[in-house]
N, C-alpha and C. Protein backbone atom coordinates (compact mmCIF):
# COMPACT_ATOMS: atom_id res chain seq x y z
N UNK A 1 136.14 94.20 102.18
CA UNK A 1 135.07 95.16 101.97
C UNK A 1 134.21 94.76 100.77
N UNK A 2 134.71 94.44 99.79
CA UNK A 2 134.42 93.92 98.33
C UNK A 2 133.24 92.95 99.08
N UNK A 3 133.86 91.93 99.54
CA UNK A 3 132.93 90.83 100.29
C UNK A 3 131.88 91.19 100.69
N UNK A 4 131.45 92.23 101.56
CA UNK A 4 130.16 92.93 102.17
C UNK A 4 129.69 92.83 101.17
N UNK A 5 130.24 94.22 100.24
CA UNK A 5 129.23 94.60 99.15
C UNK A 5 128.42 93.77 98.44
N UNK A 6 128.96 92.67 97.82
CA UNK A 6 128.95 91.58 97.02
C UNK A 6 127.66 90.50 97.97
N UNK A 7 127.69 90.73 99.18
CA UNK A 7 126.50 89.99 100.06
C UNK A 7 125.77 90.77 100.05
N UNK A 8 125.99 92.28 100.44
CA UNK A 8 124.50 92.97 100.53
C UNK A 8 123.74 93.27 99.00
N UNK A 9 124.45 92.70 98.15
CA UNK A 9 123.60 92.98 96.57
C UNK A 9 122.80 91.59 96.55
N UNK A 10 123.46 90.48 96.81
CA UNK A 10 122.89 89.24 96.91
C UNK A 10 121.36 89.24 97.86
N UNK A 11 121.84 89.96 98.74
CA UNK A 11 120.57 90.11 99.68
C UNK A 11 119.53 91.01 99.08
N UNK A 12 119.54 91.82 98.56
CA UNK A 12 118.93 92.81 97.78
C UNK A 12 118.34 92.74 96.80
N UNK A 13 118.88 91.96 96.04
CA UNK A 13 118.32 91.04 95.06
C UNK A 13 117.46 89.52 95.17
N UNK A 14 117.87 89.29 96.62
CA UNK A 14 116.68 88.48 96.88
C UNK A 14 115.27 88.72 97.69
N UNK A 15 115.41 90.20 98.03
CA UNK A 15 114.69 90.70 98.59
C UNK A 15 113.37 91.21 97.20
N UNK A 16 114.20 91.76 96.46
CA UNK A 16 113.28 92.02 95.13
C UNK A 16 112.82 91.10 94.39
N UNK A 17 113.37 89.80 94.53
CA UNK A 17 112.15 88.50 94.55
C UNK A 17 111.41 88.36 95.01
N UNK A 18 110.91 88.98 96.08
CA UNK A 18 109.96 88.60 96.71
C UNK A 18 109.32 87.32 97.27
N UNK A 19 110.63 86.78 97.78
CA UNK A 19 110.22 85.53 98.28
C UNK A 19 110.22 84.77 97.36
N UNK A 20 111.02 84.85 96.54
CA UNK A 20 111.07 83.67 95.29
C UNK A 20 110.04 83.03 94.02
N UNK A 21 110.46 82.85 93.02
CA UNK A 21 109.58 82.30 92.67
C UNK A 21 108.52 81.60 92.73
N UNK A 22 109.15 80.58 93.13
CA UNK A 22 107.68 79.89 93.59
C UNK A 22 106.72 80.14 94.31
N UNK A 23 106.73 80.47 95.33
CA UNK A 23 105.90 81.72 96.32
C UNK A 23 105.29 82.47 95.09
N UNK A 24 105.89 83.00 94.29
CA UNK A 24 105.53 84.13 93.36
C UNK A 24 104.60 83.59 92.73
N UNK A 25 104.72 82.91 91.92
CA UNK A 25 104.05 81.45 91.10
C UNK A 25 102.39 80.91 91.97
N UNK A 26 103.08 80.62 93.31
CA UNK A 26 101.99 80.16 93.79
C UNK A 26 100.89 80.93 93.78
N UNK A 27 101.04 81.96 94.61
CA UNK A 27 100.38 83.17 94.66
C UNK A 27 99.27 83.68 93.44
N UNK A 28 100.03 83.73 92.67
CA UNK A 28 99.45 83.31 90.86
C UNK A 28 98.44 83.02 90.60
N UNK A 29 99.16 81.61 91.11
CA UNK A 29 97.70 80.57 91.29
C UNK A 29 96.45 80.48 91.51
N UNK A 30 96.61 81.07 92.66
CA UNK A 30 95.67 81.56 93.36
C UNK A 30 94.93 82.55 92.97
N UNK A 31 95.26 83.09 92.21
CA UNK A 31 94.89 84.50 91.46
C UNK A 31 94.60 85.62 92.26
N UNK A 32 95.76 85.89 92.73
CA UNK A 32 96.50 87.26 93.46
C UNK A 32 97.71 87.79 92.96
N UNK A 33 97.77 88.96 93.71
CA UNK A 33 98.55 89.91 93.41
C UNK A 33 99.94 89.59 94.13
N UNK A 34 101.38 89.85 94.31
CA UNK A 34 102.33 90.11 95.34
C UNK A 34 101.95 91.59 95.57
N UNK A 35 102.68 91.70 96.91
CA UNK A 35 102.15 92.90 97.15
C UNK A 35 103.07 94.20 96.51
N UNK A 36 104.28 93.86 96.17
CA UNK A 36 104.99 94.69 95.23
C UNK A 36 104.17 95.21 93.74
N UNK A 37 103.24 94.10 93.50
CA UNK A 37 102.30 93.73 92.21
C UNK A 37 101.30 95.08 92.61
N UNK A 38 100.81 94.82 93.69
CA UNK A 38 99.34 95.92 94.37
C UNK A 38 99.91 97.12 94.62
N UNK A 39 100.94 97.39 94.24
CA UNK A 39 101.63 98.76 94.72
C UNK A 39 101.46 99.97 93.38
């Protein structure tokens, strides 16, 4: 059970990356927002 938990935080937490850094970064770049950012 421990196991689940321990994946669905992993997942959850990569979900609140938003697609990762770099994506994040890129985006940047570009000089935009994420859309978590526009919220």
């Amino acid at each position: 059970m421990q196991r689940i938990i321990d994946e669905l935080e992993r997942k959850r937490a990569a979900a609140e990356e938003g697609g990762g850094r770099a994506r994040i970064e890129a985006q940047h770049g570009r000089g935009k927002l994420t859309a978590r950012e526009r919220i």
